[in-house]
Structure formats: C-alpha cells, structure tokens
N, C-alpha and C. Protein backbone atom coordinates (compact mmCIF):
# COMPACT_ATOMS: atom_id res chain seq x y z
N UNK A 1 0.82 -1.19 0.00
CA UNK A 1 0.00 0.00 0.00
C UNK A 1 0.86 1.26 0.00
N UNK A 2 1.58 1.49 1.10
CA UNK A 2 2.83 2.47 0.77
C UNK A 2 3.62 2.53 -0.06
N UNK A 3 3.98 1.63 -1.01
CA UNK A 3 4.35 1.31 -2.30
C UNK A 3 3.86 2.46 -3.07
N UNK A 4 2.03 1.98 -3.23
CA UNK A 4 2.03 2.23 -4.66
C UNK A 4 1.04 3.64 -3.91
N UNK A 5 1.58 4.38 -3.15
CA UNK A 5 0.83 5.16 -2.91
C UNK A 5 1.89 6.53 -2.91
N UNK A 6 3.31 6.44 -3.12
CA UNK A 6 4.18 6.54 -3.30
C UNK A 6 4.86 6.67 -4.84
N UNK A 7 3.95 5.80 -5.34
CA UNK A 7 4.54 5.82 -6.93
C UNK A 7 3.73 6.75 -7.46
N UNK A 8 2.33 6.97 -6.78
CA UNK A 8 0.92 7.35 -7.12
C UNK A 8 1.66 9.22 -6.68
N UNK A 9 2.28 9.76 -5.72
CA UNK A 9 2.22 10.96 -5.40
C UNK A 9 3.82 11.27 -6.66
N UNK A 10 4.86 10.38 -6.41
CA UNK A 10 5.11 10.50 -7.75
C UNK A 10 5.07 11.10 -8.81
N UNK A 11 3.97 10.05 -9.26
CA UNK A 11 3.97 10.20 -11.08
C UNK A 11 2.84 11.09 -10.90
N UNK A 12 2.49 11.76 -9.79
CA UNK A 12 1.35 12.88 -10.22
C UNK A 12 2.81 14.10 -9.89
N UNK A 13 3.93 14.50 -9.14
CA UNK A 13 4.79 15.28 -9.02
C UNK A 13 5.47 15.46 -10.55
N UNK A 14 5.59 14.43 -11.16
CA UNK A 14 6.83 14.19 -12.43
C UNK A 14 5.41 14.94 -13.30
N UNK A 15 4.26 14.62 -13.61
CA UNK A 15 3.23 15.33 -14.19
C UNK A 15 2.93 16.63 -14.03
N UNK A 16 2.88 17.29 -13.12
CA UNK A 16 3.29 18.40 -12.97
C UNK A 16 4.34 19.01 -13.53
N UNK A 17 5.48 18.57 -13.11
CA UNK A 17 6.59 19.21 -13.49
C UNK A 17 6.59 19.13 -14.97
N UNK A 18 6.44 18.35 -15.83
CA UNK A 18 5.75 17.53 -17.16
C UNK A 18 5.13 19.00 -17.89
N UNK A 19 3.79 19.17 -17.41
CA UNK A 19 3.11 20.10 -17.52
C UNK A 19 3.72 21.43 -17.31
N UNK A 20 4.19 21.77 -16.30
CA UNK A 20 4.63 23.50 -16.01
C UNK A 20 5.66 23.61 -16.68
N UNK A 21 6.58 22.48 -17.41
CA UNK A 21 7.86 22.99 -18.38
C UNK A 21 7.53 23.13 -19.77
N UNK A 22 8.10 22.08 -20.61
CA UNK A 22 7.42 22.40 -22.05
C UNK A 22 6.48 22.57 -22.66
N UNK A 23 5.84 21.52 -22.13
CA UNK A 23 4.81 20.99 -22.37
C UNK A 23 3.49 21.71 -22.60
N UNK A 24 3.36 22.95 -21.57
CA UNK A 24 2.75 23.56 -21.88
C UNK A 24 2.98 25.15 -21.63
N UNK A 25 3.96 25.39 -22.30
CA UNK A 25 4.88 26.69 -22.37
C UNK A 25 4.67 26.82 -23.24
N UNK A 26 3.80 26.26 -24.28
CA UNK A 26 3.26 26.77 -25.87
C UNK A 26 2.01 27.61 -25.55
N UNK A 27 1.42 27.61 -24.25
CA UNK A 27 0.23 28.65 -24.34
C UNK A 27 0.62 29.09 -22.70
N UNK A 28 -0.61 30.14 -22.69
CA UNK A 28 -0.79 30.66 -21.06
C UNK A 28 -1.31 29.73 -20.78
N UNK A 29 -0.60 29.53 -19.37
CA UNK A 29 -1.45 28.25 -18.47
C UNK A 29 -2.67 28.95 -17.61
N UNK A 30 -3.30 28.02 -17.56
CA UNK A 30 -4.60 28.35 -17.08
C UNK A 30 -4.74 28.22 -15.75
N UNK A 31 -4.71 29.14 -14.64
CA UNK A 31 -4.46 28.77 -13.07
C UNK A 31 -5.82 29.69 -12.16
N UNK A 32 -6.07 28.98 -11.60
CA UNK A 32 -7.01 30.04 -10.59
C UNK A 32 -6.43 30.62 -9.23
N UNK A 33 -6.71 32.23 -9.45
CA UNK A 33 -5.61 32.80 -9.14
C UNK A 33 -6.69 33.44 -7.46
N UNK A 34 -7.45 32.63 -7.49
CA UNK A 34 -8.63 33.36 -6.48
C UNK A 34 -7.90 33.09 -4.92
N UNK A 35 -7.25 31.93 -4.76
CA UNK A 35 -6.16 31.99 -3.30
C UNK A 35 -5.02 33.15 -3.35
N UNK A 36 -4.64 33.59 -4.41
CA UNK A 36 -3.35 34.66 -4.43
C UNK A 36 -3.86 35.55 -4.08
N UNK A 37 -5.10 35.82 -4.93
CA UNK A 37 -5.92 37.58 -4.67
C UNK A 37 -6.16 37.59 -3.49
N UNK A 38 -7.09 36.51 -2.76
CA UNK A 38 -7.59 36.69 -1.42
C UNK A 38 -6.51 36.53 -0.39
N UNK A 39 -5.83 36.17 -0.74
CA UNK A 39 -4.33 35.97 0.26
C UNK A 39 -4.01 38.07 0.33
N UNK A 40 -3.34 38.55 -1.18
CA UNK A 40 -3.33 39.50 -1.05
C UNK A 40 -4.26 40.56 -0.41
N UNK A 41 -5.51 40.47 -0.97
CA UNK A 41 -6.07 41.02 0.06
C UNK A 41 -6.67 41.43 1.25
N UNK A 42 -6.74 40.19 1.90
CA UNK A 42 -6.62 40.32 2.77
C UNK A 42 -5.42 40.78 3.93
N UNK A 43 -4.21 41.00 3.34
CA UNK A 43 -3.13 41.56 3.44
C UNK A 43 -3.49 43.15 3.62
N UNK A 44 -4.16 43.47 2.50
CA UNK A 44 -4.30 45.09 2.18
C UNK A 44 -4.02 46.03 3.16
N UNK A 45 -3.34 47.22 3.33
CA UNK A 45 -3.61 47.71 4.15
C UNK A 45 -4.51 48.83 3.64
N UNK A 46 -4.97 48.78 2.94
CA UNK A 46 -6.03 50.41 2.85
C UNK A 46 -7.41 49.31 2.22
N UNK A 47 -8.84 49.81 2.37
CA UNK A 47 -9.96 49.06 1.83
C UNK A 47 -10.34 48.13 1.88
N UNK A 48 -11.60 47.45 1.50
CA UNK A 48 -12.24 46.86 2.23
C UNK A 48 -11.68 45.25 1.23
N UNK A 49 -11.19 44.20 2.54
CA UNK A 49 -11.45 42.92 1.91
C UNK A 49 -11.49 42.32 0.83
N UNK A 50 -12.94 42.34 0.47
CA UNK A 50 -13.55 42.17 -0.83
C UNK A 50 -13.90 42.85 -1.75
N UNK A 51 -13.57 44.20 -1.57
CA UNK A 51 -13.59 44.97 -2.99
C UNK A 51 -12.14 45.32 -3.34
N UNK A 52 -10.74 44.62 -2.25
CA UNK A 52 -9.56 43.99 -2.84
C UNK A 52 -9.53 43.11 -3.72
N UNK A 53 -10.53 42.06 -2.85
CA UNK A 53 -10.25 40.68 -3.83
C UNK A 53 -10.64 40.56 -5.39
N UNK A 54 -11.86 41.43 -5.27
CA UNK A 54 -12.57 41.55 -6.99
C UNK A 54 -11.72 42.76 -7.67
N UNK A 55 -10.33 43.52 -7.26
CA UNK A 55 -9.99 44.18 -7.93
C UNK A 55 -8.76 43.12 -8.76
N UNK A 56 -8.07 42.52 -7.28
CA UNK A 56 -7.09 41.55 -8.17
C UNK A 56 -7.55 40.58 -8.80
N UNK A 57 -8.64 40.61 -8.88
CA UNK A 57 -9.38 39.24 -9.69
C UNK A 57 -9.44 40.04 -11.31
N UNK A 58 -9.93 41.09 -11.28
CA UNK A 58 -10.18 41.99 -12.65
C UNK A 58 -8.90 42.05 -13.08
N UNK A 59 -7.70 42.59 -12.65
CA UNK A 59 -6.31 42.78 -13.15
C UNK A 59 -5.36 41.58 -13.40
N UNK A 60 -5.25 40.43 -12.54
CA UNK A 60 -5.17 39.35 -12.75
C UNK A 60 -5.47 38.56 -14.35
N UNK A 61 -7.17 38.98 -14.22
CA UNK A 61 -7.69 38.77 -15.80
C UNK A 61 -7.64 39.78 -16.70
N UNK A 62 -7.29 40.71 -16.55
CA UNK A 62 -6.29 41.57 -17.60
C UNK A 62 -5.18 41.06 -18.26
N UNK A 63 -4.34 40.71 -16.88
CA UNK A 63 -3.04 39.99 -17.26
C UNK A 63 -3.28 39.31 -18.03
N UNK A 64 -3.77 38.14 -17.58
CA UNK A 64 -3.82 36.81 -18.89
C UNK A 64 -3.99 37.59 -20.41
N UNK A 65 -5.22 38.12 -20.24
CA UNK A 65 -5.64 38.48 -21.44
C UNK A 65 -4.26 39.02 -22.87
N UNK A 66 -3.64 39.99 -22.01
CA UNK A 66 -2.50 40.38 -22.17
C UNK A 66 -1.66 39.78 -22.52
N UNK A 67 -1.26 38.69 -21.58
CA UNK A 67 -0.05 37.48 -21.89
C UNK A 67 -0.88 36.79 -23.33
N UNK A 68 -2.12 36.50 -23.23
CA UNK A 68 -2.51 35.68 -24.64
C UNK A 68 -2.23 36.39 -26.03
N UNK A 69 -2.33 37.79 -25.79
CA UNK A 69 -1.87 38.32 -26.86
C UNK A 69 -0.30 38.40 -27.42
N UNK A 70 0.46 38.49 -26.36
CA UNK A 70 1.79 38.99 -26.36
C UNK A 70 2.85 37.04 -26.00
N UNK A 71 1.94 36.48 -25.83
CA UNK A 71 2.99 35.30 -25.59
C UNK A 71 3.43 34.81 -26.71
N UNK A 72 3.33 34.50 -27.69
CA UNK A 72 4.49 34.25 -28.83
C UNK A 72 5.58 35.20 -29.13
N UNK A 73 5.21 36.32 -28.37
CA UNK A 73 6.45 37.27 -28.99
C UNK A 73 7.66 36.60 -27.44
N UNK A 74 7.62 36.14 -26.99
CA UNK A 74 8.64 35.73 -25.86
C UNK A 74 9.37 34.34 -26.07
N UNK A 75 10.20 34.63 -25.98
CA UNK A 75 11.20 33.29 -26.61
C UNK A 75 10.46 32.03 -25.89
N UNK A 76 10.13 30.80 -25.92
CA UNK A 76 9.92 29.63 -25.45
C UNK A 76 10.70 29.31 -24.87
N UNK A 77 11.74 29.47 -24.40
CA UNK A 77 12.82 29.25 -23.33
C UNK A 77 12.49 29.55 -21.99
N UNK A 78 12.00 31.25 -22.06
CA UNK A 78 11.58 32.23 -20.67
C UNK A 78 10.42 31.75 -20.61
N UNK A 79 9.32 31.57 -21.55
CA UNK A 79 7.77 31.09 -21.32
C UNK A 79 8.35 30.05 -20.50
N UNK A 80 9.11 29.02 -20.89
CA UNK A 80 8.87 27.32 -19.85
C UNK A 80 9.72 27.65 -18.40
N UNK A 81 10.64 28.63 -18.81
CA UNK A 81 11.22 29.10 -17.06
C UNK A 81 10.59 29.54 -16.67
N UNK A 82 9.63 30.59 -16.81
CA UNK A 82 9.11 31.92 -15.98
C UNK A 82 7.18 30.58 -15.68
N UNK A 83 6.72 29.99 -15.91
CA UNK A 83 5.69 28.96 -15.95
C UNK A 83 6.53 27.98 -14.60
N UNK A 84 7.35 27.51 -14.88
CA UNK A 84 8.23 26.52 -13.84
C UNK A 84 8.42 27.23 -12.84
N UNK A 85 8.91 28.46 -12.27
CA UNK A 85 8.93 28.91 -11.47
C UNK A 85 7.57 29.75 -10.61
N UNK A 86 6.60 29.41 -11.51
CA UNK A 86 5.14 29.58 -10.68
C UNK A 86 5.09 28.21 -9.78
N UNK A 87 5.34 28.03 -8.60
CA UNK A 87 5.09 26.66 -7.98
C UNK A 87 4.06 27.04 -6.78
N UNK A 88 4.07 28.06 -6.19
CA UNK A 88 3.43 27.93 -4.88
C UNK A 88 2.45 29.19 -5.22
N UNK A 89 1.02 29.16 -5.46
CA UNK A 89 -0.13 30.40 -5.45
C UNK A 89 0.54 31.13 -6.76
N UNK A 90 0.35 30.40 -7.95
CA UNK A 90 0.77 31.33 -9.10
C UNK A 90 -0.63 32.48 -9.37
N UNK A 91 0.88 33.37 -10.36
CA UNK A 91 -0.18 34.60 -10.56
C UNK A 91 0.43 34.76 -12.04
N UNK A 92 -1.02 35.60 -12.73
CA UNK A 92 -0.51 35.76 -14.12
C UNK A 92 0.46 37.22 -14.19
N UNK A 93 0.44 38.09 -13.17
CA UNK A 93 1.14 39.23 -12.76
C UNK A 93 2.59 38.75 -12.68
N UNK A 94 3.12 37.79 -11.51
CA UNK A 94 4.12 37.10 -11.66
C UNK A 94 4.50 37.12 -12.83
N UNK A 95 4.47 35.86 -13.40
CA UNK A 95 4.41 35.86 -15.12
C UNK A 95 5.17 36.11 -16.42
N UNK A 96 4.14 37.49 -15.72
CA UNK A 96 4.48 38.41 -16.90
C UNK A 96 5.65 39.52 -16.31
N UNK A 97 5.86 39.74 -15.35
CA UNK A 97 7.13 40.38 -14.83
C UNK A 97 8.33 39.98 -15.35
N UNK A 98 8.13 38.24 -15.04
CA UNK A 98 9.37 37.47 -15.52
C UNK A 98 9.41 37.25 -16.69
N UNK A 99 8.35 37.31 -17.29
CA UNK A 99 8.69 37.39 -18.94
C UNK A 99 9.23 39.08 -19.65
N UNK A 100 8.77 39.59 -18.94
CA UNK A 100 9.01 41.17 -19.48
C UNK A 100 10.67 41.92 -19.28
N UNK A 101 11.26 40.84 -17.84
CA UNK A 101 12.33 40.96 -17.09
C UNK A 101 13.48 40.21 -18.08
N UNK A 102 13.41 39.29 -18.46
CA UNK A 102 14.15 38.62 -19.71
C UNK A 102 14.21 39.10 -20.26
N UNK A 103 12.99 39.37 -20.95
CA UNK A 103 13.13 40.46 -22.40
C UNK A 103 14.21 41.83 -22.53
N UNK A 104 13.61 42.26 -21.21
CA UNK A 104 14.16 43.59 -21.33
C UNK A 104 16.03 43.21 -21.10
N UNK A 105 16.25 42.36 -20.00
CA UNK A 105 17.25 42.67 -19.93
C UNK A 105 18.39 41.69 -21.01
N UNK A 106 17.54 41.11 -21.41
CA UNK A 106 18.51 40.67 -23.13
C UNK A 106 18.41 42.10 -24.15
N UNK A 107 16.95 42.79 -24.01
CA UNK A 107 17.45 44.21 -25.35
C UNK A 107 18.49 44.87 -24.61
N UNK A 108 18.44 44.98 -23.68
CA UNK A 108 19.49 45.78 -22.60
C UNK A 108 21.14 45.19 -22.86
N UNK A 109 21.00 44.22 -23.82
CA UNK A 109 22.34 43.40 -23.61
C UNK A 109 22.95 43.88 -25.17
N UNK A 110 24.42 44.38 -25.30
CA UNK A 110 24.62 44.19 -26.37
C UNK A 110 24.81 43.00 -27.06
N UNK A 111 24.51 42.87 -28.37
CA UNK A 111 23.83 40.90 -29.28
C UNK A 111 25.52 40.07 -29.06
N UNK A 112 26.54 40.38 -28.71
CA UNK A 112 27.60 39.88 -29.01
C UNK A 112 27.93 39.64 -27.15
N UNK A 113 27.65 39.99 -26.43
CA UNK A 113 27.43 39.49 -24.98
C UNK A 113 26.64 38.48 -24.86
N UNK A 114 25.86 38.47 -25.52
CA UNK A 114 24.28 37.58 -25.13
C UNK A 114 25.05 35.73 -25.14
N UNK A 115 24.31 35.40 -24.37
CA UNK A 115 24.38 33.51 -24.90
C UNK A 115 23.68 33.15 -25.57
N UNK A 116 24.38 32.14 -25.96
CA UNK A 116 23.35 31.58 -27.11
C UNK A 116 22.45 30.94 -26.63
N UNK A 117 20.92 30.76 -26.91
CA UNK A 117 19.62 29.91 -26.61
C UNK A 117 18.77 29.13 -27.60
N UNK A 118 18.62 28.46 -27.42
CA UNK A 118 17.59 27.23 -28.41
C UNK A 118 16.38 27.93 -28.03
C-alpha cells in the first residue's frame, strides 16, 4: 500500500513538473488565481477585503488576457522558465514580470554578450 501510494504521489509530481515545463509553455497556463488575490487582500492595508479581492481578480484577468496576446512574442525558453517557477499560489502578474524581465534585460544586452539559446 505504501508502495504504490508513493509511486501514485510520484507520477502525479513528475506530471506536474511535465506540464509546467514544455509541455505547456506553448500557451498561457490556465491557473485560478482566487487563493493569491484573497491571500493579497486580505493583506491590504487600505480598503475593504472584498472589494480587494474583486480588484485583483479583474487585473489578474487583464493579465492573462494580455499574456494571450503577447505570448508568442517571448522566446519559449523564458515562457517554460518563468511557468516553472510559478510553484506555490501562481499569478498571471508574476508571469508576466518574468517574462518582461528577460526580455528587457537581453534588449538591454549588447547581441555579441548575449548567450546563445535554443
């Protein structure tokens, strides 16, 4: 029973990891972001609660929206890093920081500094 209950938490860990790298670094991943917001807001220090939580819920879904438009322009390299490193209460805000943070700081790079990337 501990065996295969073990192989079972496993091959659902290796699936994950499966999932948050290549695999599906060809699109925005789809995450519900309603524990991050309410985490944050309830944090807030100014306003009320829940007219926190439905603001990061609206901007949140901005984001995506945003990333769906703009995610092919980001190398597939940073999409499967900046996705992999969402592990604990991802956010599409996250994200897109780390995708925007690559970007910028490779234009920031002169082309003959840069490494090479697949």
């Amino acid at each position: 029973m501990l065996r295969q209950s073990i192989i079972a938490v496993t091959t659902h860990f290796i699936g994950l990891w499966f999932c948050s790298s290549g695999a599906l670094a060809d699109n925005v991943p789809s995450w519900d972001v309603t524990a991050s917001c309410r985490g944050a807001a309830e944090a807030g220090l100014t306003g009320d609660a829940a007219d926190n939580l439905q603001r990061c819920l609206a901007s949140e879904k901005r984001t995506r929206e945003q990333l769906s438009k703009d995610w092919s322009t980001f190398l597939p390299a940073d999409r499967a890093r900046c996705v992999k490193m969402q592990t604990f209460s991802p956010t599409y805000s996250e994200i897109a920081t780390c995708l925007e943070m690559n970007r910028d700081v490779r234009n920031a790079r002169p082309a003959d500094a840069m490494p090479q990337r697949k």
